[in-house]
Protein backbone atom coordinates (compact mmCIF):
# COMPACT_ATOMS: atom_id res chain seq x y z
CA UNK A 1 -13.73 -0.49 -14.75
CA UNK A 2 -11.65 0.72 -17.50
CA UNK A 3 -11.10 4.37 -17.29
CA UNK A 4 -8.07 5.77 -17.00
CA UNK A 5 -6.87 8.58 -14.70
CA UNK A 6 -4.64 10.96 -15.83
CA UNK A 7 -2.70 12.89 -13.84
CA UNK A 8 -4.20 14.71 -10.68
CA UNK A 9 -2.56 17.47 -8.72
CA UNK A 10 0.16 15.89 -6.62
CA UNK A 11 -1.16 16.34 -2.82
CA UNK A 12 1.56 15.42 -0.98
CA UNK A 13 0.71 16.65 2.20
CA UNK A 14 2.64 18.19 4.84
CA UNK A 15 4.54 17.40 7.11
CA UNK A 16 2.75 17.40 11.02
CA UNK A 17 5.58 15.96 13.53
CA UNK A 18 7.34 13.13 13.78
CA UNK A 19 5.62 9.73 15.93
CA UNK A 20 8.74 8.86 17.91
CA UNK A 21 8.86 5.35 18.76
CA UNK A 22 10.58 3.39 22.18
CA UNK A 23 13.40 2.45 20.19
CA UNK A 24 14.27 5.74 19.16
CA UNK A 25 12.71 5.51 15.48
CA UNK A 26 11.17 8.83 14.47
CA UNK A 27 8.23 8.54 11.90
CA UNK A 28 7.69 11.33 9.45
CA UNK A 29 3.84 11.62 9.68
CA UNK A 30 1.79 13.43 6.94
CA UNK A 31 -1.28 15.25 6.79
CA UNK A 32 -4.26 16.83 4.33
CA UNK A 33 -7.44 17.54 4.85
CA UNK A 34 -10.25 19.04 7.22
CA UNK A 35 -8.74 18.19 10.66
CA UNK A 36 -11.86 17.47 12.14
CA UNK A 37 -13.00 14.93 9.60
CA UNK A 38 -12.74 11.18 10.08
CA UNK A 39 -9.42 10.04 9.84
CA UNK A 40 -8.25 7.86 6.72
CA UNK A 41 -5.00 5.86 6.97
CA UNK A 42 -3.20 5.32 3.74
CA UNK A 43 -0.50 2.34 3.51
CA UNK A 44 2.02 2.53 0.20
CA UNK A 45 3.75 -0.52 -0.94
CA UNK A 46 6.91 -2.42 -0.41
CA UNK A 47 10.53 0.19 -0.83
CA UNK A 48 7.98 3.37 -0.98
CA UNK A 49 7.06 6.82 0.86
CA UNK A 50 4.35 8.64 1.42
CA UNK A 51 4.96 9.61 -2.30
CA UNK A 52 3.15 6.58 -3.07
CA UNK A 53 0.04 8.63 -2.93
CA UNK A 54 0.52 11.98 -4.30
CA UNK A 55 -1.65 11.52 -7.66
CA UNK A 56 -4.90 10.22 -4.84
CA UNK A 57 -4.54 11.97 -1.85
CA UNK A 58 -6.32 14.76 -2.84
CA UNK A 59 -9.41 12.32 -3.85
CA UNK A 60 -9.80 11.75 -0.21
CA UNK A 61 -8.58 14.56 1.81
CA UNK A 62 -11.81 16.72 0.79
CA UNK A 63 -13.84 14.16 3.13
CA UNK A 64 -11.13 12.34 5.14
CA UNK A 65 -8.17 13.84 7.18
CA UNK A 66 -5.60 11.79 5.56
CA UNK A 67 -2.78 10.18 7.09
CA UNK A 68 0.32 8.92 5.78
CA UNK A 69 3.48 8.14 7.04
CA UNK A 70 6.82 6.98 5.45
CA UNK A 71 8.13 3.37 6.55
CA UNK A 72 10.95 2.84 8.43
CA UNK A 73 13.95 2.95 5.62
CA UNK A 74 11.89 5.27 3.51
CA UNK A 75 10.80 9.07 3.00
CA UNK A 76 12.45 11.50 5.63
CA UNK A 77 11.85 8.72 8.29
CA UNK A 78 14.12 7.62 10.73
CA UNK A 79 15.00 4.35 12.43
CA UNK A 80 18.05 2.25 13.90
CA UNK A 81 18.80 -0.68 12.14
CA UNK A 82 16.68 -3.80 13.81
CA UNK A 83 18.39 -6.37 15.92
CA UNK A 84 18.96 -9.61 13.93
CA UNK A 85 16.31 -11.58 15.99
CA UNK A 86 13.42 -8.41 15.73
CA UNK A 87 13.94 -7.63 11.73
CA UNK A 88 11.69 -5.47 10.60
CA UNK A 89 7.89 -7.52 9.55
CA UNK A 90 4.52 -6.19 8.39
CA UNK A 91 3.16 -6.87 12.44
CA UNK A 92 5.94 -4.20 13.59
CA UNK A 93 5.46 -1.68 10.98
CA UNK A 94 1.69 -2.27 11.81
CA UNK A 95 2.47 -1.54 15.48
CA UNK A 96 3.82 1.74 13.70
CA UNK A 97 0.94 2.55 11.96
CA UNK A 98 -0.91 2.12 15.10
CA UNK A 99 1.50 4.70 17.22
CA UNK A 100 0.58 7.34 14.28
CA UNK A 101 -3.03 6.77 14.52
CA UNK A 102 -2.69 7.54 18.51
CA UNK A 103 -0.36 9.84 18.17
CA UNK A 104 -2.75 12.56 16.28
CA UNK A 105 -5.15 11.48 19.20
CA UNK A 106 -7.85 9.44 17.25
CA UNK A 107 -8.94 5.82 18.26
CA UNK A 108 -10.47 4.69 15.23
CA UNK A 109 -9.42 4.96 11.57
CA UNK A 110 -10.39 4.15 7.91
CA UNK A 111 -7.40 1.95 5.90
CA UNK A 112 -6.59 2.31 2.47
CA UNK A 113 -3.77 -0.10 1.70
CA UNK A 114 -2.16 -1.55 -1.22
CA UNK A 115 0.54 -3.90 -2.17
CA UNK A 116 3.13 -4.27 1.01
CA UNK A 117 0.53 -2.23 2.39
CA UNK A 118 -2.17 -4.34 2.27
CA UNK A 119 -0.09 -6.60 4.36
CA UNK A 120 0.83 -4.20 7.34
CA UNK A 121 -3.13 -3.29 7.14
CA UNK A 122 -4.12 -7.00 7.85
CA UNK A 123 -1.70 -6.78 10.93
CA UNK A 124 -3.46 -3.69 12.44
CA UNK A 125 -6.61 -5.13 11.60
CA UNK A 126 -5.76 -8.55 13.49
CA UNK A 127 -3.99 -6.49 16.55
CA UNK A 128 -6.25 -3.54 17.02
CA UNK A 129 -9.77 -4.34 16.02
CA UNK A 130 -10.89 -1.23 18.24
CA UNK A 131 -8.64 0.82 15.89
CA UNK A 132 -10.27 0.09 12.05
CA UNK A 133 -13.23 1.30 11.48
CA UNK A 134 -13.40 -0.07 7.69
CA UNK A 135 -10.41 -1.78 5.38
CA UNK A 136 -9.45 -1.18 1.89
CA UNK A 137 -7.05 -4.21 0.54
CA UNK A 138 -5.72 -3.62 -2.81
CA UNK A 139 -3.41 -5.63 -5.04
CA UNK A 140 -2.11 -7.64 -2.35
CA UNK A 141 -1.23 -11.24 -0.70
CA UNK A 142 -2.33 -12.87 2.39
CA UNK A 143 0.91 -14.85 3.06
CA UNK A 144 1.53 -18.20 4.04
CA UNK A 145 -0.40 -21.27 2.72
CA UNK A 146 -3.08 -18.68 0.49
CA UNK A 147 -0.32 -16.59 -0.79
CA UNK A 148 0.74 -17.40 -4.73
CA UNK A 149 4.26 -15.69 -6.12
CA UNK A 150 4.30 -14.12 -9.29
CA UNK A 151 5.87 -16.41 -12.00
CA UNK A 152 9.66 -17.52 -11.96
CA UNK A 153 9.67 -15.65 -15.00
CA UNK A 154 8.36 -12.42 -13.60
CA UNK A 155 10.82 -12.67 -10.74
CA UNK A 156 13.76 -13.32 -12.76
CA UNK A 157 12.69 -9.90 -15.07
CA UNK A 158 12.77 -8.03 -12.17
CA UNK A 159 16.06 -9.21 -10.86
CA UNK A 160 17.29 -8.11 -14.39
CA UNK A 161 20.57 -6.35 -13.80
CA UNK A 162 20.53 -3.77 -16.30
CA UNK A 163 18.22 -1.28 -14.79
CA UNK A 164 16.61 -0.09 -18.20
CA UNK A 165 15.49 -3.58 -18.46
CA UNK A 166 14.47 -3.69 -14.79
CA UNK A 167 12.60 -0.67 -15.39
CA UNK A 168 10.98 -1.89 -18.73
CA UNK A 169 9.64 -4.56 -16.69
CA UNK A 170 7.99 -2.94 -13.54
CA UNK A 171 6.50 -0.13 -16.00
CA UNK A 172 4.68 -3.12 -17.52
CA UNK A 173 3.33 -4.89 -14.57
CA UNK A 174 1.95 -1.60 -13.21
CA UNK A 175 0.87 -0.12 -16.38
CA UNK A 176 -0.71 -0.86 -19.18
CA UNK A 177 0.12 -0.64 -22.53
CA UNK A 178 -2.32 1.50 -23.38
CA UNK A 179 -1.12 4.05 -20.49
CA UNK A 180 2.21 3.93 -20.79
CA UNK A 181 1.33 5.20 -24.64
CA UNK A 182 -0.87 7.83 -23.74
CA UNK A 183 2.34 9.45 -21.95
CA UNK A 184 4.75 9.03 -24.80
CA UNK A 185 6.32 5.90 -23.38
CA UNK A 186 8.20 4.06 -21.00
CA UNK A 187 10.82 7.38 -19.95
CA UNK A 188 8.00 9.39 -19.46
CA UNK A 189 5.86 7.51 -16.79
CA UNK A 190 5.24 8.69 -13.23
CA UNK A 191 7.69 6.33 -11.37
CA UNK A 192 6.19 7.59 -8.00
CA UNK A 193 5.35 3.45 -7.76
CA UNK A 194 8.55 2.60 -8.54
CA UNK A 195 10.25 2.81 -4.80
CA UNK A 196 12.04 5.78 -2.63
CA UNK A 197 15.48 6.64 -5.22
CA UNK A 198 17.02 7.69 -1.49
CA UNK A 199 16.60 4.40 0.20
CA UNK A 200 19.32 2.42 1.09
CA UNK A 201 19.87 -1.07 -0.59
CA UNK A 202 19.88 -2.69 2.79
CA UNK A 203 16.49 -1.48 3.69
CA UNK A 204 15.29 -1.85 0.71
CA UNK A 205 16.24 -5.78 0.95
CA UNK A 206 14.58 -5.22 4.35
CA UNK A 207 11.05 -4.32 2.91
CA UNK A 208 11.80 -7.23 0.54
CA UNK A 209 11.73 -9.62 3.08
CA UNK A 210 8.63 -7.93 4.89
CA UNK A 211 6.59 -8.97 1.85
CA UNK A 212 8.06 -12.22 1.79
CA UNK A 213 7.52 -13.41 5.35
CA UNK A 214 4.12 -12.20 5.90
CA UNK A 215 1.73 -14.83 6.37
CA UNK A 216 -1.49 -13.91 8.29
CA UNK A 217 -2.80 -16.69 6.30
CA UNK A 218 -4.38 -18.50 9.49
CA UNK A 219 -5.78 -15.54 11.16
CA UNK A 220 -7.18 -13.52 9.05
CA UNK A 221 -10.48 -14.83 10.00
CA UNK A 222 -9.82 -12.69 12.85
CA UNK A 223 -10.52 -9.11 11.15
CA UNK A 224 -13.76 -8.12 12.24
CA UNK A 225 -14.25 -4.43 10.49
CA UNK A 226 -15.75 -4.23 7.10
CA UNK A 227 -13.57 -5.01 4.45
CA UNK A 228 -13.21 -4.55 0.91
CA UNK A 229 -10.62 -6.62 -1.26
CA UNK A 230 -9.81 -4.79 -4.92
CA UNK A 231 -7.21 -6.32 -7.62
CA UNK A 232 -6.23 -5.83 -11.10
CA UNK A 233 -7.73 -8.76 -13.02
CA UNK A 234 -4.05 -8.86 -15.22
CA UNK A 235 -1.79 -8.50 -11.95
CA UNK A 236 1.60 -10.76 -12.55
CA UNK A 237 3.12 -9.45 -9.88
CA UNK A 238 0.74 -10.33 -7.14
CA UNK A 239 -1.44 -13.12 -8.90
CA UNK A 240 -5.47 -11.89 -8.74
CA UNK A 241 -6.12 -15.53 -6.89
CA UNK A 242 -4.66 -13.69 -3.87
CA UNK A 243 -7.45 -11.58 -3.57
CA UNK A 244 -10.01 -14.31 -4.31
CA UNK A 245 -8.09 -15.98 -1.26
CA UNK A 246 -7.90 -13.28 1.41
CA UNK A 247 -11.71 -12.36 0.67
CA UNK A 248 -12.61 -16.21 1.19
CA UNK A 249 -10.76 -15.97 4.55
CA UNK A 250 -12.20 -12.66 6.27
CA UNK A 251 -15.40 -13.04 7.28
CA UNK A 252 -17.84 -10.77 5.23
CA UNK A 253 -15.47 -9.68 3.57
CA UNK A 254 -16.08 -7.80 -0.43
CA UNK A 255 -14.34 -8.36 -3.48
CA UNK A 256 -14.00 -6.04 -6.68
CA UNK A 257 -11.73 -7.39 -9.40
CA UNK A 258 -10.69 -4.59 -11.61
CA UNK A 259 -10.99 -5.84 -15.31
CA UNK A 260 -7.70 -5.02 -16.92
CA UNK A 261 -5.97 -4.03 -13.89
CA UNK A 262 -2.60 -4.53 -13.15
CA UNK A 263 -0.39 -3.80 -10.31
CA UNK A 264 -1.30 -0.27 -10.62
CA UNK A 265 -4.69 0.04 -11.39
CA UNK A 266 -5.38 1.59 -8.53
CA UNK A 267 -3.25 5.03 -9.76
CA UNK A 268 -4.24 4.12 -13.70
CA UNK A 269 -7.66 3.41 -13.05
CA UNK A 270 -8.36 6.12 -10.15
CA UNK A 271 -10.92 8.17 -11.66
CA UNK A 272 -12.97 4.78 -11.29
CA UNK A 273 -11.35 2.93 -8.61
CA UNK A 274 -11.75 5.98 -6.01
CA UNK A 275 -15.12 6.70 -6.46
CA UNK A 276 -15.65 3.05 -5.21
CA UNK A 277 -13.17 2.98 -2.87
CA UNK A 278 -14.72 5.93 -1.10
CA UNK A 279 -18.22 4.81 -1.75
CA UNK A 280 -17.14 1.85 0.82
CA UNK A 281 -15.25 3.94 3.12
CA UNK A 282 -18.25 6.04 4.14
CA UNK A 283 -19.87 2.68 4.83
């Protein structure tokens, strides 16, 4: 796959309600789509809103009611600050996702997840079987013993404290070159990947350390739906052996590396990544 999407209409969706959770936590829950079609969960990455899907929503919501909702510390969402011993994890935001999906009164859903995502999505899919239907994991890590970090390198770019270098940097592990061109350069690319500009920097070190504790390494042999496992053949930032890894571990599960891919490839590369994605979805 190698062609790349420009820019879509941004469907944002609108906002339904709010999922209010026992400890108070109110999740801003989002919503396009025919509301009697199936229902499609959509998971952004690590430090993002629902905003992580604007330029793809719209792909989906003409067969799917999609579903989005923004993370605790992100988006228009919110949440009390978690008890040292119950920090926030990719199991309890999947117990969140799972309080959405009930709360618009469906028991079953389609996932599409990606990055941090992709690790709150193999949570639901270990917890509520009964609940996914069929699993999209894209660009992401399976934690513990079958996860593999980026470089040192890579890690030490990011932590880069002038911010135009820090933003040099993540423009290039989501982007390609070629891309980044085609928009007039690095000032002028969508930075809707990039992470929510209102979140605080103590929840955003809080969706850091999601990413870095997940490990459903040892289970994942648990997810019984249908699952497909997608990554960007030239992603630094989460190594392509992670997919290779996560697809040898679920049972049945598919795997589509995306040549030239990187982090992003799913927004890049939509025009061809969604058509497959979908194709999958519909089962």
């Amino acid at each position: 796959m190698d062609e790349r999407g420009k820019p879509g209409r941004a469907g944002d969706g609108e906002l339904r309600a709010w999922t209010t959770r026992p400890d108070g936590a109110r999740l801003a829950v989002q919503l396009d789509g025919p509301r009697t079609a199936p229902l499609l969960l959509l998971l952004p990455g690590q430090r993002n809103s629902h905003h992580w899907w604007d330029r793809l929503r719209d792909d989906f919501a003409r067969d799917w009611l999609t579903v989005t909702f923004d993370y605790r510390g992100a988006g228009t969402t919110t949440a009390p600050a978690p008890p040292r011993r119950r920090a926030w994890s990719s199991t309890s935001f999947a117990a969140d996702a799972a309080a959405v999906v009930e709360s618009l009164g469906h028991e079953r859903a389609d996932v599409y997840a990606t990055s941090m995502g992709g690790r709150v999505a193999q949570e639901l899919a270990i917890a509520r079987p009964d609940m996914v239907r069929r699993m999209v994991l894209g660009c992401t890590a399976p934690g513990g013993a079958g996860a593999v970090r980026s470089e040192k390198s890579v890690r030490r770019a990011l932590a880069d404290p002038d911010p135009e270098e820090r933003l040099r940097t993540t423009v290039d592990l989501f982007y390609t070159p070629e891309y980044v061109e085609s928009f007039g350069g690095v000032e002028a690319v969508p930075r809707h990947l990039f992470g929510d500009p209102g979140m605080s920097s103590a929840d955003a070190r809080r969706h850091l350390r999601i990413s870095r504790r997940h490990d459903a390494w040892e289970r994942l042999d648990q997810i019984v739906c249908p699952t497909l496992v997608m990554h960007g053949t030239e992603d630094l930032m989460t190594p392509k052996v992670n997919a290779e890894n996560i697809a040898d571990r679920i049972p049945g599960a598919e795997i589509e590396l995306v040549e030239g891919g990187r982090h992003g490839y799913f927004d890049e590369l939509r025009t061809a990544v969604t058509p497959t994605v979908a194709s999958f979805l519909r089962g």
